[in-house]
Protein backbone atom coordinates (compact mmCIF):
# COMPACT_ATOMS: atom_id res chain seq x y z
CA UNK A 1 -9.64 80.33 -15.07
CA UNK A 2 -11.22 80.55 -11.59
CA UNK A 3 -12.93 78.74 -9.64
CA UNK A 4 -15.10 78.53 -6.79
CA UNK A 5 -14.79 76.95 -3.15
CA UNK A 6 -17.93 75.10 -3.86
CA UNK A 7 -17.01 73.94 -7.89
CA UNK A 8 -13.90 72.72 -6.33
CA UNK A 9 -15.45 70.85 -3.69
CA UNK A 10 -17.56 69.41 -6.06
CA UNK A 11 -14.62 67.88 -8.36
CA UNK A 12 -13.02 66.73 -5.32
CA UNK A 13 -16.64 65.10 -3.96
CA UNK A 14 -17.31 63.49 -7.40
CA UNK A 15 -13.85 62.06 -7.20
CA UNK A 16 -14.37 60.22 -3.81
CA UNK A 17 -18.01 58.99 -5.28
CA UNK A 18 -16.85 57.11 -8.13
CA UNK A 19 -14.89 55.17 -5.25
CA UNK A 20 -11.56 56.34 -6.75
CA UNK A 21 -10.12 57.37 -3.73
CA UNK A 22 -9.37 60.64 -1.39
CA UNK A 23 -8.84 64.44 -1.96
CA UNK A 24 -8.41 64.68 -5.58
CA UNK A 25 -8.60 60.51 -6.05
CA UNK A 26 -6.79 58.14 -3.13
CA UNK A 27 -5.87 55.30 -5.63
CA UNK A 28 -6.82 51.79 -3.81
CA UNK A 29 -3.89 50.24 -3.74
CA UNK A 30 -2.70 47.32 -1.56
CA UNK A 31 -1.40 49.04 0.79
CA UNK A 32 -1.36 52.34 2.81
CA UNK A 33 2.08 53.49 2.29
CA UNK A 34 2.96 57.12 0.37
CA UNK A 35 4.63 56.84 -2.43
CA UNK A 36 8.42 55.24 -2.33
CA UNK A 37 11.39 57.06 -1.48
CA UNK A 38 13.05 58.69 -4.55
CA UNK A 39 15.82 60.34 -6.16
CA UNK A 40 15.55 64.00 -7.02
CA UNK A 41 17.48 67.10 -7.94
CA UNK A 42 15.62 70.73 -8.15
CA UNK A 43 16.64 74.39 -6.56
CA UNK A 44 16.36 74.79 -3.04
CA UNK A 45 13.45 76.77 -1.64
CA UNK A 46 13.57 78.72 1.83
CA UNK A 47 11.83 75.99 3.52
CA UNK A 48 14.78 73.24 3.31
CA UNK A 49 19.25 73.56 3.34
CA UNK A 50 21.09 73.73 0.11
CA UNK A 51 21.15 70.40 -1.75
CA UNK A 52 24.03 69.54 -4.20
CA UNK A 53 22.29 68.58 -7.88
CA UNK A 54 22.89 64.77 -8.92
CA UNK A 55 25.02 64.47 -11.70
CA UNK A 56 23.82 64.64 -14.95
CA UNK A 57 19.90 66.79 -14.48
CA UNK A 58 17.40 66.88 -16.96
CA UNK A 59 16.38 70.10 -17.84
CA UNK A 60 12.30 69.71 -18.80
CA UNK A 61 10.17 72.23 -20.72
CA UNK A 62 6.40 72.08 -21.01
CA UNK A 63 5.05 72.62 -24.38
CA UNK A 64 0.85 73.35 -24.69
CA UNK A 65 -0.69 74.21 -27.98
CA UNK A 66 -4.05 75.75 -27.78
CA UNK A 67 -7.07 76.01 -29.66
CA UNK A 68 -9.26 78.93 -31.20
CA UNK A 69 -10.78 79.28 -27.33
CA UNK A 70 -7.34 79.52 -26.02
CA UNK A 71 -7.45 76.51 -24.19
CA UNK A 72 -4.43 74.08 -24.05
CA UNK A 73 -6.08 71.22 -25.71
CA UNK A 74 -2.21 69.74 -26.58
CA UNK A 75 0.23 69.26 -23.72
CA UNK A 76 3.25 67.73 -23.08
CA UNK A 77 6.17 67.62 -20.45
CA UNK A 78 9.93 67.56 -22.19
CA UNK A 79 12.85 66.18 -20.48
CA UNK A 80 16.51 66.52 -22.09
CA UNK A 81 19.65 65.13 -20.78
CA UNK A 82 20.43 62.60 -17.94
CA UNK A 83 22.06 59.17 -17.40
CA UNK A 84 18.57 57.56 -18.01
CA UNK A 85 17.66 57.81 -21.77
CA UNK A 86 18.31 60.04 -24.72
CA UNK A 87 15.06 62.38 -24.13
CA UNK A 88 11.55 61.83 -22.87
CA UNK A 89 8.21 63.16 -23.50
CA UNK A 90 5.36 62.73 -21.24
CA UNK A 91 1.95 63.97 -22.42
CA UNK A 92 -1.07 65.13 -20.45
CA UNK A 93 -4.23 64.97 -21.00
CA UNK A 94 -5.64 68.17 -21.08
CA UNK A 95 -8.31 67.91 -18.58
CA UNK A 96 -5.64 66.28 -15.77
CA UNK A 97 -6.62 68.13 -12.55
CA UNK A 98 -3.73 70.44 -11.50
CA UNK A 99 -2.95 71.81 -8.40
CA UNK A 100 -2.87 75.44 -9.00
CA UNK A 101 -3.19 75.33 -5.74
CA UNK A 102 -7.30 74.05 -5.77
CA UNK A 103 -7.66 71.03 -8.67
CA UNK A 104 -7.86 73.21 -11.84
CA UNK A 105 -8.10 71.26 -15.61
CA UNK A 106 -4.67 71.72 -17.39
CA UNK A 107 -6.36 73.01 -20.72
CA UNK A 108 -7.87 75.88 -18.36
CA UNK A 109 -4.26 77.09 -17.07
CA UNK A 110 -3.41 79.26 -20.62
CA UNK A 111 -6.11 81.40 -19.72
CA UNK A 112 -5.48 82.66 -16.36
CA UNK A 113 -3.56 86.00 -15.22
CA UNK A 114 -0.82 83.99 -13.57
CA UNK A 115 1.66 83.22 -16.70
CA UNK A 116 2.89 80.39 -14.11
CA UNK A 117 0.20 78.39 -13.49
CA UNK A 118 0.51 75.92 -15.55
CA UNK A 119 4.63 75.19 -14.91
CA UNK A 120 3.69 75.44 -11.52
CA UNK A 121 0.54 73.29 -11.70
CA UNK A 122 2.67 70.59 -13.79
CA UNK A 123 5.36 70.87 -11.40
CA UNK A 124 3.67 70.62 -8.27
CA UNK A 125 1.41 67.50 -9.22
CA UNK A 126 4.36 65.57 -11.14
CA UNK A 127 6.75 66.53 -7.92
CA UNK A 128 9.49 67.40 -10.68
CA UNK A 129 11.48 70.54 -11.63
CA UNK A 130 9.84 72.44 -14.91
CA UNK A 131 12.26 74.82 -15.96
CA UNK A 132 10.57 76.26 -18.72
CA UNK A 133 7.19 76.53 -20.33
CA UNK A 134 5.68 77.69 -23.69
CA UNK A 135 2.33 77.90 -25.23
CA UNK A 136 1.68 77.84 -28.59
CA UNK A 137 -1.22 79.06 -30.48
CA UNK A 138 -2.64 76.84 -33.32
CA UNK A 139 -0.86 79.85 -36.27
CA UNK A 140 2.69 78.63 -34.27
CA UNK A 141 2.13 75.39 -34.56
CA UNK A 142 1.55 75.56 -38.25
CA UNK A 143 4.40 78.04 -38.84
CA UNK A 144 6.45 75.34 -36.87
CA UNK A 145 5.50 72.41 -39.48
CA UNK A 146 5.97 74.62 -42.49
CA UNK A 147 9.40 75.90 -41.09
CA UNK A 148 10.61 71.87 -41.34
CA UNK A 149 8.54 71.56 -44.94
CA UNK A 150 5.59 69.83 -43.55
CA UNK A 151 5.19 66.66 -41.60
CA UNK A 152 4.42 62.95 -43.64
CA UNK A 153 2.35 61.45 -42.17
CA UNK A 154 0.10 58.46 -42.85
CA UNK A 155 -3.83 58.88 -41.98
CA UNK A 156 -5.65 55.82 -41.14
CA UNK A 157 -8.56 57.50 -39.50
CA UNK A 158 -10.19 60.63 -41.27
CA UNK A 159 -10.10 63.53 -38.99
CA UNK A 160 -13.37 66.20 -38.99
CA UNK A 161 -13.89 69.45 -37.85
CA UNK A 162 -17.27 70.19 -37.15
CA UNK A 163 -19.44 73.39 -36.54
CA UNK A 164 -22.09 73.92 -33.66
CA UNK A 165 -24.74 73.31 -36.28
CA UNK A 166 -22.69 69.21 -36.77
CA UNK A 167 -21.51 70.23 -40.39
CA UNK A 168 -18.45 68.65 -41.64
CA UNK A 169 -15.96 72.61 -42.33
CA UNK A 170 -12.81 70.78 -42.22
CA UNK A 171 -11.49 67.44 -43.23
CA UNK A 172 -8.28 65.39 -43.26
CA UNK A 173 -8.97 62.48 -45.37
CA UNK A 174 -7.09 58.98 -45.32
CA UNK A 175 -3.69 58.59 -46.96
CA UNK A 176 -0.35 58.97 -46.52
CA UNK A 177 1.30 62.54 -47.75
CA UNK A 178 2.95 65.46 -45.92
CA UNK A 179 0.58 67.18 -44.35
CA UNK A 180 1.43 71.16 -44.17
CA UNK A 181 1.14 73.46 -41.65
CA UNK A 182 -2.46 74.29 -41.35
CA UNK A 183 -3.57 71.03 -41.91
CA UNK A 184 -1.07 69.38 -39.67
CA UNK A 185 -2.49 71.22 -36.90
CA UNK A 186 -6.33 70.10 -37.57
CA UNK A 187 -5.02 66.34 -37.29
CA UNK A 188 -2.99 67.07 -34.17
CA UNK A 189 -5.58 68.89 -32.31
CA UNK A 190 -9.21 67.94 -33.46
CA UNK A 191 -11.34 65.78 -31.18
CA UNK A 192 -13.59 64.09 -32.94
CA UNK A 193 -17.10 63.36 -31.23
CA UNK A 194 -16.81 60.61 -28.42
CA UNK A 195 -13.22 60.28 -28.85
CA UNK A 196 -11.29 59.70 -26.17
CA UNK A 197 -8.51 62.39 -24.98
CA UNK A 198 -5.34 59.29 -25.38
CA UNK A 199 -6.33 59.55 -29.03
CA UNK A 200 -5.71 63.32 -29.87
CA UNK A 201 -2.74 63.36 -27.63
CA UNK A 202 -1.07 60.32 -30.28
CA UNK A 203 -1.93 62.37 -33.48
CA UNK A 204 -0.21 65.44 -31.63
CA UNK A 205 2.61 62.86 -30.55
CA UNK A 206 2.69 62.42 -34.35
CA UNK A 207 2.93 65.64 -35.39
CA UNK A 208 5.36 66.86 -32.49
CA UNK A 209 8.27 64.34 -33.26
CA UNK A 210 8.50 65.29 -36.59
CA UNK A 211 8.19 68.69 -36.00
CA UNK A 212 10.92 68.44 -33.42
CA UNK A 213 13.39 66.08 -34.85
CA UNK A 214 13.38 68.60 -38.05
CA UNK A 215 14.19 71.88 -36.48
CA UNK A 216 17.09 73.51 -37.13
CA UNK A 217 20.50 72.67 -35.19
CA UNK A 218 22.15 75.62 -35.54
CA UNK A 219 21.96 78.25 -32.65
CA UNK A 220 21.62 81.03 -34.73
CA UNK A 221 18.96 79.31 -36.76
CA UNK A 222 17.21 78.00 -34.06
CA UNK A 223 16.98 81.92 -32.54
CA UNK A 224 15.75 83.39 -36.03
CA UNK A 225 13.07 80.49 -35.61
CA UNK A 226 11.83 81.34 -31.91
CA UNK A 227 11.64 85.02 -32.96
CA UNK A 228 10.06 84.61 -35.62
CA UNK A 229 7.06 83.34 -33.94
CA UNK A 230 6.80 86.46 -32.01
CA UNK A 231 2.95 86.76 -30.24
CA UNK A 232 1.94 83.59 -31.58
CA UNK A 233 4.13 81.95 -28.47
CA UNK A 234 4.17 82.78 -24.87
CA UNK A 235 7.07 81.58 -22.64
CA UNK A 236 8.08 82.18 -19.24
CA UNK A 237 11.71 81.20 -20.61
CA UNK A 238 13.89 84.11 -22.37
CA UNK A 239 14.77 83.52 -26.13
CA UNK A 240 18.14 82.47 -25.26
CA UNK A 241 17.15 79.61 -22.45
CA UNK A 242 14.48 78.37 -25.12
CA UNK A 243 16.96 78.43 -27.99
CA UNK A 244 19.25 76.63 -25.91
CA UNK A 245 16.51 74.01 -24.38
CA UNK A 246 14.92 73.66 -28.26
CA UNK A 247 18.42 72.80 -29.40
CA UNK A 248 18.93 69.72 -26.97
CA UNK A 249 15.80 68.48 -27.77
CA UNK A 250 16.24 68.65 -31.28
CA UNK A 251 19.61 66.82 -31.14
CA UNK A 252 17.45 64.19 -29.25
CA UNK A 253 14.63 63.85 -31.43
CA UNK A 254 16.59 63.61 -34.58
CA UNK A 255 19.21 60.58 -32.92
CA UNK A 256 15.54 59.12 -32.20
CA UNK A 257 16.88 57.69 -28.56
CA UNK A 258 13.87 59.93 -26.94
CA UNK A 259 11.15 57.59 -24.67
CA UNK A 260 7.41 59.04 -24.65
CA UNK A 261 4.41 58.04 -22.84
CA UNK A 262 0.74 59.21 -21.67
CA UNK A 263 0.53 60.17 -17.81
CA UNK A 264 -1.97 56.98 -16.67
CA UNK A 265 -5.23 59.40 -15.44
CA UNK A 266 -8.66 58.15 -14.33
CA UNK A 267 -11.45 60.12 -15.88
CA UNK A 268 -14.72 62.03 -14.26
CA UNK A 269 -16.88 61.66 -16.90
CA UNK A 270 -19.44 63.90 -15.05
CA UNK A 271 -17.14 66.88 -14.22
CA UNK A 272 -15.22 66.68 -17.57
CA UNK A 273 -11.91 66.18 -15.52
CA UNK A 274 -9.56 63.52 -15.05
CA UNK A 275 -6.68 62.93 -11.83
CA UNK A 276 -3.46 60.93 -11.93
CA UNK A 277 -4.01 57.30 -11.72
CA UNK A 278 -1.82 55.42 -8.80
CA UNK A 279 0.66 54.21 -8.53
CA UNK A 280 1.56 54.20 -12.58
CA UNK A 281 1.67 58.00 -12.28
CA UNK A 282 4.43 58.53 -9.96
CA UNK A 283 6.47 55.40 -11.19
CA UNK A 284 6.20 56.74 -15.40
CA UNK A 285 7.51 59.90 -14.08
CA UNK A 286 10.12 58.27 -11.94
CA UNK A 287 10.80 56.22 -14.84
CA UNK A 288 11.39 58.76 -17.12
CA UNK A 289 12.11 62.05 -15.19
CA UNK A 290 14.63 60.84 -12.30
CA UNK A 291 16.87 63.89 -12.82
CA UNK A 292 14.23 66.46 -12.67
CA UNK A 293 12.33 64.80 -9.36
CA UNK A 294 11.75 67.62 -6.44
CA UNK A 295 13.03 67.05 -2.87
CA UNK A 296 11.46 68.37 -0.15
CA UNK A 297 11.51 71.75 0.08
CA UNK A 298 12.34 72.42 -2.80
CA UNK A 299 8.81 73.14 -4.88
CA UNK A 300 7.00 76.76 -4.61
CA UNK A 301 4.94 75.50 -1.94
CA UNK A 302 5.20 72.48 0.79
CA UNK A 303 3.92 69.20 -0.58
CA UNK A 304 1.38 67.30 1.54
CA UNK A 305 0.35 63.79 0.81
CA UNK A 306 -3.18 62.97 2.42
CA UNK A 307 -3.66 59.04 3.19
CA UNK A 308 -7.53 58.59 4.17
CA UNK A 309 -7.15 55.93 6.66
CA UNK A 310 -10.76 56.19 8.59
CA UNK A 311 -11.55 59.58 8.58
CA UNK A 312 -15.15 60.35 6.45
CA UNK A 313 -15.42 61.89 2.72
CA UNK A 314 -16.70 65.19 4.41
CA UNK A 315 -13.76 65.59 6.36
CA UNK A 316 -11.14 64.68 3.80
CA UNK A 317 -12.98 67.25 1.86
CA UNK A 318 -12.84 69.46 5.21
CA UNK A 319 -8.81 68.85 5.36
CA UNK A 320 -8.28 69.45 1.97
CA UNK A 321 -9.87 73.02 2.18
CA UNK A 322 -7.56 73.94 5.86
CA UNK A 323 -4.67 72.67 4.06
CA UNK A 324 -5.03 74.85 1.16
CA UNK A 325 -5.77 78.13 2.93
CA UNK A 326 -3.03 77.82 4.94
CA UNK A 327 -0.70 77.47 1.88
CA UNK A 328 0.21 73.89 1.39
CA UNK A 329 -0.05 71.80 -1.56
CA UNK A 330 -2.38 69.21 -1.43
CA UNK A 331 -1.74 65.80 -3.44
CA UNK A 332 -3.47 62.30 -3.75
CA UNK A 333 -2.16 59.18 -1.40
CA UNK A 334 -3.63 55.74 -1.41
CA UNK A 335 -6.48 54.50 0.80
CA UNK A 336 -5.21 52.72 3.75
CA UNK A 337 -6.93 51.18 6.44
CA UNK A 338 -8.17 53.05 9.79
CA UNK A 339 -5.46 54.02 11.85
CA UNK A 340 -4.74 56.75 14.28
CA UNK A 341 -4.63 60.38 12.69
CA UNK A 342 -0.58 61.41 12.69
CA UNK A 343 1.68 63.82 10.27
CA UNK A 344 4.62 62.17 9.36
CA UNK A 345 7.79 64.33 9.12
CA UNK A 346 10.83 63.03 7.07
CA UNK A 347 13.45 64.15 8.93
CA UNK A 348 14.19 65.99 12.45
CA UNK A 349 15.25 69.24 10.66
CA UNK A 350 14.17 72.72 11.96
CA UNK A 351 12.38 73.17 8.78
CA UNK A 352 10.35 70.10 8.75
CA UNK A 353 9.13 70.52 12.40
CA UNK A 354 7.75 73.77 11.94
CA UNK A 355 5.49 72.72 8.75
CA UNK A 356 4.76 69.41 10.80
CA UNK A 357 3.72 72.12 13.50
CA UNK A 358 1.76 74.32 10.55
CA UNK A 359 -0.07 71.62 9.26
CA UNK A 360 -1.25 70.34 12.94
CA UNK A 361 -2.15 74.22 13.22
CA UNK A 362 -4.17 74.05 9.91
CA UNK A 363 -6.32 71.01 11.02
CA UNK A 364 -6.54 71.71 14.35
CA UNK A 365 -4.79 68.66 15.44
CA UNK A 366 -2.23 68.42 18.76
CA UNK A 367 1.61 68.47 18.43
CA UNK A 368 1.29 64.76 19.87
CA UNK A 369 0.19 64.06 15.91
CA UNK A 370 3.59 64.91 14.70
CA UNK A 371 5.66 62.05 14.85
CA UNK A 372 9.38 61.65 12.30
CA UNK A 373 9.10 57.91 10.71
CA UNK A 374 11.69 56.54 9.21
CA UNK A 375 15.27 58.15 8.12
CA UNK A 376 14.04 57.98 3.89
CA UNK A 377 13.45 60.65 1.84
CA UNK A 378 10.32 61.22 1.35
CA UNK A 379 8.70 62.54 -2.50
CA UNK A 380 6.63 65.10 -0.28
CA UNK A 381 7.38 67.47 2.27
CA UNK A 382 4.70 65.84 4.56
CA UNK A 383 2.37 62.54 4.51
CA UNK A 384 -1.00 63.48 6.61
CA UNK A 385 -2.69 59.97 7.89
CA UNK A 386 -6.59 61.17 8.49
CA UNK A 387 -7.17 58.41 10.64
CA UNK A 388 -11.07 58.67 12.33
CA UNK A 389 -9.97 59.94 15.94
CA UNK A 390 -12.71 61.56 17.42
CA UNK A 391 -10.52 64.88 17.91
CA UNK A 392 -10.09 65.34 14.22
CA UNK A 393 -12.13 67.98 12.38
């Protein structure tokens, strides 16, 4: 799904007017430091040296079901493996704010020509590796639940599908039973009028673990499985890599050591869109993704964090647009109090320099911005402080 320089500007404007924050939101927070220094493993890109991958990775898959529009109304981010815990599962709202690279609603991502816009999107605002991802339609959903003999579940809220007109076509009434395919689906995905989105996403939570802890463990099993969904799924993984992923997930979900969550968001009721909230965001997927966390360099596209520390809503807005056009990545920071406008590298490395340089370039900022703070890592490639100098936009 596109959109337009001005709809875009007009997410990112309602976000600053609720008082939210900067860019997409700048989270107030106590304090105007980025986000902490962290631990993370991914695949080099040509913008930073060869890293050696900590020992034990997660390998993560996203999963999005959509609806009759083709929207991904049911997402969720899959992490096997690693030191930390058995398995996690962290699911998104569907109307979370991507960068793909301007703020684009997850649910919209299945539609578009590029088949990696949502991995990417996921990827780039989580700053963690996706290996894999794979949407199912609502049919491969229900094929999935009546491939494991249907899911039990126990309905204490009556879920109802309603037409344009408001007439009641489909209903799952109250009471515990195994629900089969088709009907599985309808509880997992419905949203019910004035519902909130943290709802839906724990009746698909429902659903998902059973669905998952029941599929097959054999390999060859497993494959006939995956095939046999044929159109109905779209992956950017080959059979074999999602075999091999579905089987570690499975092994998970069945020992029942896997940890799940909702990403924290704020919501824009008036756009219909919702960012990540900070800093419960980035410490969840910390928390539960440490083996799949990108360094810098290392995601499709370099990784600014913007920190509005004087500098007026129009030119945040202003930065956010010369940032994107000249390729970078644009991500949250928290509010901080006015300083002096300066791009902080973190490190002295050739490769660093010369997007420190870019990004000056971009904004139209001097050289004498640039400034290498601190020997950490940093979770981004660069941390932009829009302070209110005169010189600046």
């Amino acid at each position: 799904m596109r959109q337009s320089r001005g709809g875009i500007l007009a997410i990112v404007a309602g976000v600053l007017a609720v008082g939210t924050a900067a860019v997409f939101v700048l989270s107030q927070v106590g304090s105007a430091e980025p986000d902490p220094p962290v631990s993370m493993s991914a695949a080099p890109t040509a913008t930073s040296a060869p890293t050696p991958l900590a020992a034990p990775t997660q390998r993560t898959l996203l999963l999005q079901v959509t609806n009759e529009q083709g929207r991904a109304v049911a997402d969720v981010l899959i992490a096997t493996g690693g030191d930390v815990n058995g398995g996690s599962r962290l699911f998104l709202s569907p109307i979370t704010l991507v960068p793909v690279p301007r703020p684009t609603p997850l649910e919209a991502t299945t539609g578009s020509a590029d088949t990696l816009q949502a991995k990417n999107g996921v990827s780039m605002l989580l700053g963690v590796r996706v290996d894999a991802s794979v949407a199912l339609n609502r049919l491969a959903l229900a094929a999935l639940v009546d491939a494991v003999g249907g899911v039990p579940i126990a309905v204490r809220e009556s879920v109802r599908v309603t037409d344009e007109s408001g007439a009641v076509v489909e209903t799952v009434p109250l009471g515990a039973r195994t629900l089969d395919g088709l009907t599985a689906t309808t509880y997992a995905l419905a949203l019910q009028p004035g519902e909130p989105q943290s709802v839906r996403m724990r009746r698909f939570s429902e659903v998902l673990g059973r669905v998952l802890s029941g599929l097959p463990s054999e390999p060859e099993a497993m494959r006939q499985l995956v095939l046999s969904l044929g159109s109905l799924a779209k992956s950017t993984a080959s059979n074999d890599e999602l075999v091999d992923l579905l089987l570690l997930i499975q092994g998970e979900s069945a020992a029942a050591t896997v940890q799940g969550a909702d990403l924290p968001t704020t919501t824009l009721r008036a756009n219909g869109a919702a960012v990540m909230t900070r800093p419960e965001g980035p410490a969840l997927v910390e928390a539960l993704m440490p083996g799949a966390r990108l360094r810098p360099g290392q995601a499709s596209s370099p990784r600014i964090q913007l920190v509005r520390s004087g500098l007026s809503i129009d030119g945040v807005l202003k930065a956010t647009t010369a940032l994107i056009d000249a390729g970078f990545t644009v991500l949250e920071g928290p509010q901080g109090p006015r300083a002096e406008t300066r791009i902080i590298l973190p490190d002295a490395t050739p490769e660093s320099v010369q997007l420190g340089a870019d990004a000056a370039r971009a904004l139209s900022l001097p050289l004498s911005v640039v400034r290498i703070e601190g020997g950490a890592t940093s979770a981004t490639d660069l941390v932009v402080l829009l302070g209110s100098d005169s010189y600046v936009l």
